[in-house]
Structure formats: C-alpha cells, structure tokens
C-alpha atoms as a PDB file:
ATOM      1  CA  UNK A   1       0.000   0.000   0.000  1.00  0.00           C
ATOM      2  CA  UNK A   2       1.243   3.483  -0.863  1.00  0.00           C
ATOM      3  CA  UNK A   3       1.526   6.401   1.383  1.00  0.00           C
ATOM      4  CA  UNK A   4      -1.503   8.311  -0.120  1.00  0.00           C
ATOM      5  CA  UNK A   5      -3.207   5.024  -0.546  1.00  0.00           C
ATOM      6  CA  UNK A   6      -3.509   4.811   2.998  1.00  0.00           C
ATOM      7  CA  UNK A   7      -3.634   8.435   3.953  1.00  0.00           C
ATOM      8  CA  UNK A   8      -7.143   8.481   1.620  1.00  0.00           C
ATOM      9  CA  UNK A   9      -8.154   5.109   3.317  1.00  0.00           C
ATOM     10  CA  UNK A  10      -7.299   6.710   6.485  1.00  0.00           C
ATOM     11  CA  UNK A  11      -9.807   9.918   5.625  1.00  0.00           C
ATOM     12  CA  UNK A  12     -12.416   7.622   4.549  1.00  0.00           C
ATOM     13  CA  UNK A  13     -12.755   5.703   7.730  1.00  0.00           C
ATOM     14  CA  UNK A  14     -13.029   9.292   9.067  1.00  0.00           C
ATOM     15  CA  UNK A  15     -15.370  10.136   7.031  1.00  0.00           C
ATOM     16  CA  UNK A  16     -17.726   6.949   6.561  1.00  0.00           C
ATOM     17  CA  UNK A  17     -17.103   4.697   9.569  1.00  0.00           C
ATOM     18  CA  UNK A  18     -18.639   5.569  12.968  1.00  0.00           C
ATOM     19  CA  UNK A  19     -16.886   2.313  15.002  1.00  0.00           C
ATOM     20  CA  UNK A  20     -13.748   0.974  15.747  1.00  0.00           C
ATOM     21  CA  UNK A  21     -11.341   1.207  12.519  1.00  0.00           C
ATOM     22  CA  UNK A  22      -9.338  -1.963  13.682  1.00  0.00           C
ATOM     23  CA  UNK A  23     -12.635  -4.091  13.412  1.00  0.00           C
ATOM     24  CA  UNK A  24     -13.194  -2.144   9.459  1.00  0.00           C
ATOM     25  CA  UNK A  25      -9.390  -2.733   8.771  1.00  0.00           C
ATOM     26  CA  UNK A  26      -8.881  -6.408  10.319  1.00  0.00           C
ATOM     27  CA  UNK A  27      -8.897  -7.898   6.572  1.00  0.00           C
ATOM     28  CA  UNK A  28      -5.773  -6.161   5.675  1.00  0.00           C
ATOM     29  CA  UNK A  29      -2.554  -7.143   5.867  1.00  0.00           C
ATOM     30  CA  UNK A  30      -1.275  -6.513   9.724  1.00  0.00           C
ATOM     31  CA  UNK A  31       1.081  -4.092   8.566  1.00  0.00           C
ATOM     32  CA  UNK A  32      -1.133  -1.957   5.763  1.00  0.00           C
ATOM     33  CA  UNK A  33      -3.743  -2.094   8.883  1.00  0.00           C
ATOM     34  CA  UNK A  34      -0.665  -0.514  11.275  1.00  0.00           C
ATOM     35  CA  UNK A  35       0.166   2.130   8.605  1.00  0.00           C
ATOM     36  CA  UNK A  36      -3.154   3.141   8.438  1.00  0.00           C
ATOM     37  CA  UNK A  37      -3.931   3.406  12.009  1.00  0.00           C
ATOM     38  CA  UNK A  38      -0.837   5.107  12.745  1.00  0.00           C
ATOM     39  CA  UNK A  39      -1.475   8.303  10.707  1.00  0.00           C
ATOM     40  CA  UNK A  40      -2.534  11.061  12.411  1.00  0.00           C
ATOM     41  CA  UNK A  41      -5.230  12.895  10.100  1.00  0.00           C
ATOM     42  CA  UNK A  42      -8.374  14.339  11.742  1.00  0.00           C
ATOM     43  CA  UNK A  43     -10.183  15.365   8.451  1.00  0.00           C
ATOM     44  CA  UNK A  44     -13.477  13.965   7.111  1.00  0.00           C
ATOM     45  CA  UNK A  45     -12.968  15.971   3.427  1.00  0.00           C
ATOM     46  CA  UNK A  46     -12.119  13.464   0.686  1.00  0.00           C
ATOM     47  CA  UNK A  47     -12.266  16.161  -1.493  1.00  0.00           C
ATOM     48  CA  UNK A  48      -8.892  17.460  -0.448  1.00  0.00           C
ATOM     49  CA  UNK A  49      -7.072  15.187  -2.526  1.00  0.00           C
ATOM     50  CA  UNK A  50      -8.696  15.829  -5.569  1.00  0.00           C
ATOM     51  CA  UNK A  51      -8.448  19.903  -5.251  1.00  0.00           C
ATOM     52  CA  UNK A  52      -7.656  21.881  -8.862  1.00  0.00           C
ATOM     53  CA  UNK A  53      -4.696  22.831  -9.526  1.00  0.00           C
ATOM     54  CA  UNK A  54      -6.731  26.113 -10.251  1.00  0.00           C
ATOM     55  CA  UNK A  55      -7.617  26.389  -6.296  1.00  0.00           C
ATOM     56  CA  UNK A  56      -4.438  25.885  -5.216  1.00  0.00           C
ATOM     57  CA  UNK A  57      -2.299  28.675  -7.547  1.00  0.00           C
ATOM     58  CA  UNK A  58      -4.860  30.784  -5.577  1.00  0.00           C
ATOM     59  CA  UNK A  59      -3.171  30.265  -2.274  1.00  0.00           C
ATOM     60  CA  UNK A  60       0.487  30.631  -3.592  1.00  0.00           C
ATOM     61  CA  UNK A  61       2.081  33.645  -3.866  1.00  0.00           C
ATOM     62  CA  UNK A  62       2.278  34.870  -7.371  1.00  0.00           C
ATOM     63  CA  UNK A  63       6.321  35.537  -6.714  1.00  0.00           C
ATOM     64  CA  UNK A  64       7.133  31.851  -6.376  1.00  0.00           C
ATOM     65  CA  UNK A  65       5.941  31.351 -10.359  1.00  0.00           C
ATOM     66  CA  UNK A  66       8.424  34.218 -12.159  1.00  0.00           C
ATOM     67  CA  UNK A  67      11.379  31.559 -12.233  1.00  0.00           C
ATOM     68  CA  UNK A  68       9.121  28.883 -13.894  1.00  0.00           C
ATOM     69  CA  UNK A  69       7.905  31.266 -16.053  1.00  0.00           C
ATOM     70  CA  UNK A  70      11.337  32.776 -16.508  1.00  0.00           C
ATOM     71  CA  UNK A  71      12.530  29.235 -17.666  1.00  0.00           C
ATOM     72  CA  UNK A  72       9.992  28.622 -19.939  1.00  0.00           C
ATOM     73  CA  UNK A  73      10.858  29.492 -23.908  1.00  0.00           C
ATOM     74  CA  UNK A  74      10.576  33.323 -24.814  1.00  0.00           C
ATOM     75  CA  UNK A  75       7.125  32.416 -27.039  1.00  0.00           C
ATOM     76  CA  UNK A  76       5.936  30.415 -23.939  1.00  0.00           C
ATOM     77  CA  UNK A  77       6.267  33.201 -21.247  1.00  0.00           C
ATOM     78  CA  UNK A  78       3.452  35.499 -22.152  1.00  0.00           C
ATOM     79  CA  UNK A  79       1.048  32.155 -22.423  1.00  0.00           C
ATOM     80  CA  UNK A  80       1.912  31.124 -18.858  1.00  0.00           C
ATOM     81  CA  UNK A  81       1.860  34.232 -17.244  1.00  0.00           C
ATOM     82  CA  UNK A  82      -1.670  34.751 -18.798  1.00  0.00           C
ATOM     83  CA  UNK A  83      -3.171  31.475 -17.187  1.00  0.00           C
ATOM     84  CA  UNK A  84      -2.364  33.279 -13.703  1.00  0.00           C
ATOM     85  CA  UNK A  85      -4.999  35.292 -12.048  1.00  0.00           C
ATOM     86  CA  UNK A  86      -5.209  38.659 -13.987  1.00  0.00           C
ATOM     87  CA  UNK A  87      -3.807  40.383 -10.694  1.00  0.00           C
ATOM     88  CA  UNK A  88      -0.733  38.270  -9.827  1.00  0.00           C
ATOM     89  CA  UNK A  89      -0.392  37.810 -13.962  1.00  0.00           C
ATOM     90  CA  UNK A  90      -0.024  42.518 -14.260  1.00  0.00           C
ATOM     91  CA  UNK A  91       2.557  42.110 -11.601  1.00  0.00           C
ATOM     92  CA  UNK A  92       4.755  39.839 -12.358  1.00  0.00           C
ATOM     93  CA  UNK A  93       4.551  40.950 -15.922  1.00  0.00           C
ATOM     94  CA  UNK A  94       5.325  44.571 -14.611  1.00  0.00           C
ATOM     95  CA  UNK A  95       8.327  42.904 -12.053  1.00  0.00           C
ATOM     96  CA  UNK A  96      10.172  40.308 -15.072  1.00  0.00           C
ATOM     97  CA  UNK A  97       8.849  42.764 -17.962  1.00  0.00           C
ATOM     98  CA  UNK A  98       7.168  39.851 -19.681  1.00  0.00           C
ATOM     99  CA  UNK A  99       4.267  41.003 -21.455  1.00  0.00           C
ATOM    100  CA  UNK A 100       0.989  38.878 -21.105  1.00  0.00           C
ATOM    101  CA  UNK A 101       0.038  37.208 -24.323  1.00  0.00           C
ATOM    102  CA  UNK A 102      -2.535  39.564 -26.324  1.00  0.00           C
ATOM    103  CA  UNK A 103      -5.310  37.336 -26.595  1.00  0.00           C
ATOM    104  CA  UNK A 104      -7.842  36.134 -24.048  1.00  0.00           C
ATOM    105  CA  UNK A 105      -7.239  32.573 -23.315  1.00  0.00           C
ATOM    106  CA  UNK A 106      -9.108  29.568 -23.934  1.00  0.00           C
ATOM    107  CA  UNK A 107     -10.609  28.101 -20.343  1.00  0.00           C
ATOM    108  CA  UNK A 108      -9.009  24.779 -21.794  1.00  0.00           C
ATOM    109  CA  UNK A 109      -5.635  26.402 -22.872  1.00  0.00           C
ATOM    110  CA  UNK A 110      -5.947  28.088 -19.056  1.00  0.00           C
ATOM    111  CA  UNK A 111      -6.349  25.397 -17.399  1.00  0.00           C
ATOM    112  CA  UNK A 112      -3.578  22.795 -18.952  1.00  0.00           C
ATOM    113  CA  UNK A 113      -1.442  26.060 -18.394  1.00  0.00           C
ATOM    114  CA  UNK A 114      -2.460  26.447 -14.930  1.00  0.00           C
ATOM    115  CA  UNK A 115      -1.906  22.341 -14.166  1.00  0.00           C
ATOM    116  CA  UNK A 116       1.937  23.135 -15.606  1.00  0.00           C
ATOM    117  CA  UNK A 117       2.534  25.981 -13.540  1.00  0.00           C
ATOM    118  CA  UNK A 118       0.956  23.740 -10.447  1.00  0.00           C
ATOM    119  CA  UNK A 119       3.159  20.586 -11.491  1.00  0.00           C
ATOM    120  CA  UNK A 120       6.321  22.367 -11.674  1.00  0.00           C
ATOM    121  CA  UNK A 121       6.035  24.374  -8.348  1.00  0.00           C
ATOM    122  CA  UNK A 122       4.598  21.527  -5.842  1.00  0.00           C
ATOM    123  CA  UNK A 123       6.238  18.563  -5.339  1.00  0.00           C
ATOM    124  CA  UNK A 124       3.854  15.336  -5.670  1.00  0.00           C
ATOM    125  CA  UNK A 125       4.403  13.882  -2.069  1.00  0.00           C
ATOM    126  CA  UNK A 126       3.753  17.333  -0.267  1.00  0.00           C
ATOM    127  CA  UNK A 127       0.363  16.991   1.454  1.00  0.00           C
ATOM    128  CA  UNK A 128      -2.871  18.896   1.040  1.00  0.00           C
ATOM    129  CA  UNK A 129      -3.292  21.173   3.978  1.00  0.00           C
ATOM    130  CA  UNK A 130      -6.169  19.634   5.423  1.00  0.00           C
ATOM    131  CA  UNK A 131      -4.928  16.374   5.506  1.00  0.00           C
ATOM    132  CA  UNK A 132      -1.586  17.769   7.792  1.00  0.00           C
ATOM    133  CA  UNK A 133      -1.413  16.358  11.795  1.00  0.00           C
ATOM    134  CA  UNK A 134      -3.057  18.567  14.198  1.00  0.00           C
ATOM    135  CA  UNK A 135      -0.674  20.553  15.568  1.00  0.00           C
ATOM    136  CA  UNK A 136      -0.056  23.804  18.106  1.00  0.00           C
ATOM    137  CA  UNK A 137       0.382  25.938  14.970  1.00  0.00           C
ATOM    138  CA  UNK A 138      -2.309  24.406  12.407  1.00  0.00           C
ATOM    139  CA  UNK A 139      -4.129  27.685  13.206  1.00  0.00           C
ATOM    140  CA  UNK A 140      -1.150  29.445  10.861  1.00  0.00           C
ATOM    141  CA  UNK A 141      -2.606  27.054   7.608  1.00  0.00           C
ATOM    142  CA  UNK A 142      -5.855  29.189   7.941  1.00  0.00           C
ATOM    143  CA  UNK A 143      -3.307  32.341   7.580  1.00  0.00           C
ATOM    144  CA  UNK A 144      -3.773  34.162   4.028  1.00  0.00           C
ATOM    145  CA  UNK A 145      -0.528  36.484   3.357  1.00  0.00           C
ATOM    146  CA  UNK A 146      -1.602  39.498   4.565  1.00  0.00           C
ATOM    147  CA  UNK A 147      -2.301  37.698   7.831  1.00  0.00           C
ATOM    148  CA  UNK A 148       1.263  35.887   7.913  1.00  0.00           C
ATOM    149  CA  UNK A 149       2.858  39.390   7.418  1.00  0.00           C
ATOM    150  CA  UNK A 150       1.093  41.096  10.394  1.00  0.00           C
ATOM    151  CA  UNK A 151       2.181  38.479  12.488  1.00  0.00           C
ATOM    152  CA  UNK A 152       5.722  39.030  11.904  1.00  0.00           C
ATOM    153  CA  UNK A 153       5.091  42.912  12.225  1.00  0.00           C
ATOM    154  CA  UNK A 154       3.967  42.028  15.893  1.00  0.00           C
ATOM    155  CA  UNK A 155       6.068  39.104  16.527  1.00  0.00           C
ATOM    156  CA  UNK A 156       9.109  41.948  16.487  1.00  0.00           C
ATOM    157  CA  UNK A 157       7.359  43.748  18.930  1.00  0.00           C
ATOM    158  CA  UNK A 158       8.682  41.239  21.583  1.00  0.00           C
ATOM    159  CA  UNK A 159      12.000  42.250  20.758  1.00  0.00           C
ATOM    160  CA  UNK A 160      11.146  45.899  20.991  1.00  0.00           C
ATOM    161  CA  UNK A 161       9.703  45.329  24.884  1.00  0.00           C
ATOM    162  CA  UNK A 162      13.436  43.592  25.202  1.00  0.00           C
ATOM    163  CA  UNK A 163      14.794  47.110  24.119  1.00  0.00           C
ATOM    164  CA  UNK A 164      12.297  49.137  25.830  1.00  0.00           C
ATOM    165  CA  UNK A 165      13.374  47.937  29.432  1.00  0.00           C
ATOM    166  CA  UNK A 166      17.012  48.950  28.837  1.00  0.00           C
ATOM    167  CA  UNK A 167      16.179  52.748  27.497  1.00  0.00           C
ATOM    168  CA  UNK A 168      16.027  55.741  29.373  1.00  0.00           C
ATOM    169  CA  UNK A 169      15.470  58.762  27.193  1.00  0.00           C
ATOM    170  CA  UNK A 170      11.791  60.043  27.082  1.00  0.00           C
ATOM    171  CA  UNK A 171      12.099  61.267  23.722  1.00  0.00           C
ATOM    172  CA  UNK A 172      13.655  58.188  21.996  1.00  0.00           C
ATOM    173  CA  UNK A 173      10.720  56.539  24.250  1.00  0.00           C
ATOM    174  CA  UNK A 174       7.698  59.027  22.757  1.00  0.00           C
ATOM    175  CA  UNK A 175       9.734  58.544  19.601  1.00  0.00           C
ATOM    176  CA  UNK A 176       9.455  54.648  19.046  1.00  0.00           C
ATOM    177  CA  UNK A 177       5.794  54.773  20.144  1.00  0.00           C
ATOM    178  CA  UNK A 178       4.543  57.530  17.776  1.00  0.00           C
ATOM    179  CA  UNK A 179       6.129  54.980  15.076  1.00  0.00           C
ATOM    180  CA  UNK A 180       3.639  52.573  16.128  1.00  0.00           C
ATOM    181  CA  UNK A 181       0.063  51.966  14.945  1.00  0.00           C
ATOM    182  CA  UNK A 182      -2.092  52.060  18.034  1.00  0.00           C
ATOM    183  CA  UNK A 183      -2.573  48.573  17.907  1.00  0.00           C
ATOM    184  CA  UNK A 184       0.703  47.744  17.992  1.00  0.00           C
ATOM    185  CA  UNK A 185       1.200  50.396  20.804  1.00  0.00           C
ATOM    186  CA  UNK A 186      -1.788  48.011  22.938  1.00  0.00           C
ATOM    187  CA  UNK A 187       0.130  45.153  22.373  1.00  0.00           C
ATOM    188  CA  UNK A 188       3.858  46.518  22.901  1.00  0.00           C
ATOM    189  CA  UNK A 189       2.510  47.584  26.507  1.00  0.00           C
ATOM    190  CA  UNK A 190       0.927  43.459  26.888  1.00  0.00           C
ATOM    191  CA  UNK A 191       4.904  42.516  26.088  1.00  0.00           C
ATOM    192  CA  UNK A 192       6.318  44.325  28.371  1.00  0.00           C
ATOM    193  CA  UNK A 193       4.651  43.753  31.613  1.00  0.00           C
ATOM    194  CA  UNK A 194       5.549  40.062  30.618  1.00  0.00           C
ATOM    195  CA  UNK A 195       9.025  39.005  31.717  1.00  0.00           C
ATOM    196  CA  UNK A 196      11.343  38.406  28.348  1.00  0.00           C
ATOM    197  CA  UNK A 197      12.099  34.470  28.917  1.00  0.00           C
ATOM    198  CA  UNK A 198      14.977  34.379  25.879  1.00  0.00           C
ATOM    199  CA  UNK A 199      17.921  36.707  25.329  1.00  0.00           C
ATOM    200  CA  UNK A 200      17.764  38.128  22.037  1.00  0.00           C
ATOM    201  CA  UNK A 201      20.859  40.265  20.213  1.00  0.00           C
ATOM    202  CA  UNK A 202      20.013  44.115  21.253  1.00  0.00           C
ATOM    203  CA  UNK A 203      18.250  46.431  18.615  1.00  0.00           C
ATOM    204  CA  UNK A 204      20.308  49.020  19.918  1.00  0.00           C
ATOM    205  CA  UNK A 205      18.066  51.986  18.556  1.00  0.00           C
ATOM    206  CA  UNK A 206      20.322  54.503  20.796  1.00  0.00           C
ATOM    207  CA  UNK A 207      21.523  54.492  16.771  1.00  0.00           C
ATOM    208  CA  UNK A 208      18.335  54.612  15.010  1.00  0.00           C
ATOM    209  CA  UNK A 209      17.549  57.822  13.110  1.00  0.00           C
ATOM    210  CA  UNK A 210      14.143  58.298  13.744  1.00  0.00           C
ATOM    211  CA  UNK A 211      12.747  56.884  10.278  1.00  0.00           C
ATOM    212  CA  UNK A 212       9.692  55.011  10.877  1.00  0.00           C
ATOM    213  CA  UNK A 213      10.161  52.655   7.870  1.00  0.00           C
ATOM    214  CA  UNK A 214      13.637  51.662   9.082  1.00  0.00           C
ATOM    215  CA  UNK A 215      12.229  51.027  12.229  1.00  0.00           C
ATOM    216  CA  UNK A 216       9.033  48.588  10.564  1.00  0.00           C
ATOM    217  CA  UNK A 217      12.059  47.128   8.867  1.00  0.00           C
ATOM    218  CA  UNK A 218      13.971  46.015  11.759  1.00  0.00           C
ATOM    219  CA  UNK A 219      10.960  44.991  13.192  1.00  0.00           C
ATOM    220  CA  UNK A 220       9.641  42.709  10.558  1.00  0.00           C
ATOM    221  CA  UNK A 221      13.115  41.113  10.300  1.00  0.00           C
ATOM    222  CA  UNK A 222      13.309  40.238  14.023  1.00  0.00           C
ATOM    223  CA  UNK A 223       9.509  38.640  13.339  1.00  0.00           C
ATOM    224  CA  UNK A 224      10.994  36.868  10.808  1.00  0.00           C
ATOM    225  CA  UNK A 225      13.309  35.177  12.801  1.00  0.00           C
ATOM    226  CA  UNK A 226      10.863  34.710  15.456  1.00  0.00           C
ATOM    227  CA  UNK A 227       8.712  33.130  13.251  1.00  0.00           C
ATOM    228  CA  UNK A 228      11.332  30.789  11.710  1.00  0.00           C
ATOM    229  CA  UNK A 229      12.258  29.464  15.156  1.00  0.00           C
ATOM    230  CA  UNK A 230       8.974  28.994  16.047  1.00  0.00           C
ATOM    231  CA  UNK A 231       7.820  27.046  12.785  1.00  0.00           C
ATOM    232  CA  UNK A 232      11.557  24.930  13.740  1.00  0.00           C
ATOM    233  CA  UNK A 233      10.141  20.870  14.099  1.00  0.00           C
ATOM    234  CA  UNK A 234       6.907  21.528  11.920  1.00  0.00           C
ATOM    235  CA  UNK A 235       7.101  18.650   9.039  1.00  0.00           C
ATOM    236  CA  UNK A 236       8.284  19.807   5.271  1.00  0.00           C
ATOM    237  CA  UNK A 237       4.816  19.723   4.384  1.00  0.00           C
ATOM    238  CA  UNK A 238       3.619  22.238   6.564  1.00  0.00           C
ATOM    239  CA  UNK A 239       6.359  24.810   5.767  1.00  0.00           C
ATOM    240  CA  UNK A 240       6.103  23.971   2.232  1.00  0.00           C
ATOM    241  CA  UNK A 241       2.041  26.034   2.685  1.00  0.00           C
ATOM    242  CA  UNK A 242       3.571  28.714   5.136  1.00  0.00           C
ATOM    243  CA  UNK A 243       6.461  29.984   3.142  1.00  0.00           C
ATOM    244  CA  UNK A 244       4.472  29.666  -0.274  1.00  0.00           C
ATOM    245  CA  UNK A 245       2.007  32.089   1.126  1.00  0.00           C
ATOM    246  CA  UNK A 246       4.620  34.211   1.543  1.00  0.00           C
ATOM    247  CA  UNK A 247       6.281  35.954  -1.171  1.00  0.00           C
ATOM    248  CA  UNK A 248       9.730  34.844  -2.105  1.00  0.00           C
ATOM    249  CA  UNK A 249      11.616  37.079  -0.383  1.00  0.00           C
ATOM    250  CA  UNK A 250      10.108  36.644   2.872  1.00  0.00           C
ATOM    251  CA  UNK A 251       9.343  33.046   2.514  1.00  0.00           C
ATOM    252  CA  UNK A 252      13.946  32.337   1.678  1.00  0.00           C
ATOM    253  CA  UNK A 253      14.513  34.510   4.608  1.00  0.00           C
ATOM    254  CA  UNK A 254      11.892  32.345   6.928  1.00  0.00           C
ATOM    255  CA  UNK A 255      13.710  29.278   5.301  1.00  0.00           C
ATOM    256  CA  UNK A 256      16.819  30.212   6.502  1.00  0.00           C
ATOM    257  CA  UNK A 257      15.995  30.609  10.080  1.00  0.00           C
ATOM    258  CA  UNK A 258      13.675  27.414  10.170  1.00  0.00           C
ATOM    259  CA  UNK A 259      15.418  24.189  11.590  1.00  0.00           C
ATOM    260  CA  UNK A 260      13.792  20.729  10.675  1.00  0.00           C
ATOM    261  CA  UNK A 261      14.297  19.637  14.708  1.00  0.00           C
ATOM    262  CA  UNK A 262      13.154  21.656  17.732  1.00  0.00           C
ATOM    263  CA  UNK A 263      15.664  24.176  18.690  1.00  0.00           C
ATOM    264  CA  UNK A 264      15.393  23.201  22.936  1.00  0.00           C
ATOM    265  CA  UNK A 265      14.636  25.763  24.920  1.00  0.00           C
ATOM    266  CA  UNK A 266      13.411  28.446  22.212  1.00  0.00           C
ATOM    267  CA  UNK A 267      10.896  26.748  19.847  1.00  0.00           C
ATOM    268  CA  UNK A 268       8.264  26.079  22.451  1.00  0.00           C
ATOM    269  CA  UNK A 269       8.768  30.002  24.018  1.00  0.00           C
ATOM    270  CA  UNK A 270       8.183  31.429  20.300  1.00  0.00           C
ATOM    271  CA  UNK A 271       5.212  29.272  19.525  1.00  0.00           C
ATOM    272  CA  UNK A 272       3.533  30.191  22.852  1.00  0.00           C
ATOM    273  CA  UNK A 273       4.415  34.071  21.674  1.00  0.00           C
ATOM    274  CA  UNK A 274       2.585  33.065  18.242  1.00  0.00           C
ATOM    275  CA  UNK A 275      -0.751  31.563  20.101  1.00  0.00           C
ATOM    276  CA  UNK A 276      -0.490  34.903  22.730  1.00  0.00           C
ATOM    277  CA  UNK A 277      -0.982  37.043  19.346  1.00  0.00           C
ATOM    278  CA  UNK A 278      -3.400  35.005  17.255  1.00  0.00           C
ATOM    279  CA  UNK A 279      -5.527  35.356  20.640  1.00  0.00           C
ATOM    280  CA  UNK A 280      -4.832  39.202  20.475  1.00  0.00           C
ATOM    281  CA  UNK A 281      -5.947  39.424  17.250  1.00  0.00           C
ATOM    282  CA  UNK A 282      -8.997  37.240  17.896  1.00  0.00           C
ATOM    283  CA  UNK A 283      -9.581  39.493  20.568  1.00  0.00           C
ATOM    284  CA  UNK A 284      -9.563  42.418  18.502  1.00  0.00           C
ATOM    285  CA  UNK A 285     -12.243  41.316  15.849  1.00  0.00           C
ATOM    286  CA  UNK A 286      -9.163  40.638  13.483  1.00  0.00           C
ATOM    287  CA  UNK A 287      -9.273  36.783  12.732  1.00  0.00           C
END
C-alpha cells in the first residue's frame, strides 16, 4: 500500500465509519492495517485530494511562479503568465517585464497552463493542507498572506519590549511609540509587563535615526526570525504552505531561520508568543 493510498483510506474511515477502525481494517494485511492506524489525520474531506490545480495557484504567492515562467521558452512566457490570475499575472509581468500574451485565453488552454505551472512548483508527495497532523500551529494554515505578514510585524514587537526595558530617554521613548500603529502600541505595553524568557541580540536603537520605515524594517526582520524558530520541528509539508504564502523574499529569509528539529529551549517560548498574538488578534475582531 502506498503512502496516499492509505492516507485516503485513512480519511475515509473518518469520514464513513462511525466504530472501531481496527474491526473495518482487520482484513488487511497486519502491517497496511498498522500504517493506516498510525497516521494522524483528523479530516473527514475526501475532497482534499482531488483539489484543482486552479484552487491551489490561488493560495500561492504569485512571486514563487516568475522563475518557472522565466525558464519557460521566450514564445511560452506570455502564455503562462496569462493562465495566472489577472492580478498576480499585471505584476509579475510589470516585475520580469514579460508582457501577457494579447489574446484572451481559452478556459481549456488556461487550465492545462495552470496544471503546468501547479506541477512544476509543488512537489507530488507534499500533502494537502487539510490532511496535515493537528498541531499547536495548524491555526497558521488558515493564515492568508496578509495575515502571515502582520504576524511578523507584531512578533518583532517582543524584541522591541526587550529594548524598551534597557532605554532611558523620554524622547527616543515618545519617539518609538509615535512609530507605532495604536494597535501595535496596545500590544507593545501586553509585552512588556511580561518578563522576556529568551535573550535576544540588542536592537540598539540609541543608533536609530528616527525613520519610521527603518524602524518597521527592523521589526519585521526580528519577526521573521521569530517566526522561523517557532515554525523549527513543523514537518516539510507544513512549511512547504507557510512559506508559499509568503512571497519569495520573505518566505527564503523564513527558510533560513527554520530548523527541521526543535531548537530546545526556544521553539516552544516562540510558539507560545505566536498563540499569545493570534488570541490578540482574535480578541480584537481581526481573525
């Protein structure tokens, strides 16, 4: 029995069988039976494993398709980058300067196009998101970009709080805050009367200029790291959705701060910090 053999039997039981699924699976093999029973998948939805290619360019960031396009033939660029959704197709058209091809596509042409595009990006053993173990993070495969990329805005806030404590000037203090959203200000003031529990390298915005992007900046790079170290023991499949929701900028950096094992002592901090702001932003009528 293959891997997605039994992870589909595995759903099915889910879905279909109300008893025991040792009494359903007794006529197997022992060991098919074992695998079976062994994989942790909650979901009911069959339909998961049979989800268009179509639905699933939808999730990915439209960055992660301009070097498949890019190695494509020169008369085959335009064609591809037409099958994408018309808004990721203008900007990646604008970003590679590949113009779009100048007639509308077929809905047959699209789709074959689309199913290339989907074939070359995914690799065939990566799971469907529903299908993924339950874990402390499965809230983040729920996350569309734009919600990814607030989280890292606030996850730097914790390293901010770290800084905070060690400054004494009033007007560097009245500066950082009026560089923060108000939001952001509500939840800088939760982080700090928390006690930091890892030790972080320093900010040390005693040197910063005042420039509110620079500050964002530094910000969303410490989340970044946060983040990474967090997502550290989460399977390839799981980071394999994360980071492809992410454009490819953000989604490398992420990669390169991510760690296949636990990191001891820090993974377990950071994902508690994640879970403190997807409450906060529950809270707030934000997710």
């Amino acid at each position: 029995m293959t891997a997605k053999s039994a992870l589909m039997l595995r759903v099915l039981i889910n879905r279909f069988h109300q008893g025991s699924p040792e009494i359903l699976l007794s006529s197997l093999p022992q060991e098919n039976a074992k695998e079976v029973l062994g994989i942790d998948v909650a979901s009911q939805d069959a339909a998961q494993a049979i989800h268009s290619p179509k639905e699933i360019v939808k999730e990915v960031h439209y960055s992660w398709f301009g070097p498949i396009i890019q190695a494509c033939s020169p008369s085959m660029q335009p064609l591809m980058m037409s099958a994408l959704p018309s808004s990721s197709a203008e900007q990646l058209s604008r970003f590679f300067q590949i113009p779009k091809h100048s007639t509308t596509l077929s809905p047959t042409v699209r789709l074959y196009l689309i199913n290339q595009l989907y074939h070359k990006l995914k690799p065939a053993d990566i799971l469907p998101a529903g299908y993924l173990p339950q874990t402390s993070l499965s809230v983040l495969l729920s996350f569309r970009k734009e919600d990814l990329i607030k989280l890292i805005d606030f996850l730097g806030l914790y390293d901010l709080a770290d800084e905070i404590r060690h400054i004494v000037d009033k007007k560097l203090l009245n500066a950082i805050y009026s560089g923060l959203s108000v939001k952001k200000q509500h939840f800088l003031r939760i982080c700090l009367h928390q006690k930091g529990k890892l030790s972080m390298p320093r900010l040390d915005l005693e040197k910063w200029q005042g420039d509110n992007k620079q500050l964002d900046k530094m910000l969303h790079n410490r989340g970044l790291i946060r983040l990474g170290k967090a997502l550290s023991g989460q399977s390839n499949d799981f980071i394999w959705h994360i980071v492809h929701r992410l454009d490819t900028g953000r989604g490398n950096l992420l990669m390169r701060y991510y760690s296949s094992e636990e990191i001891q002592g820090v993974t377990q901090v950071l994902i508690q910090e994640v879970l403190n702001l997807t409450s906060f932003f529950k809270r707030m009528g934000e997710s």
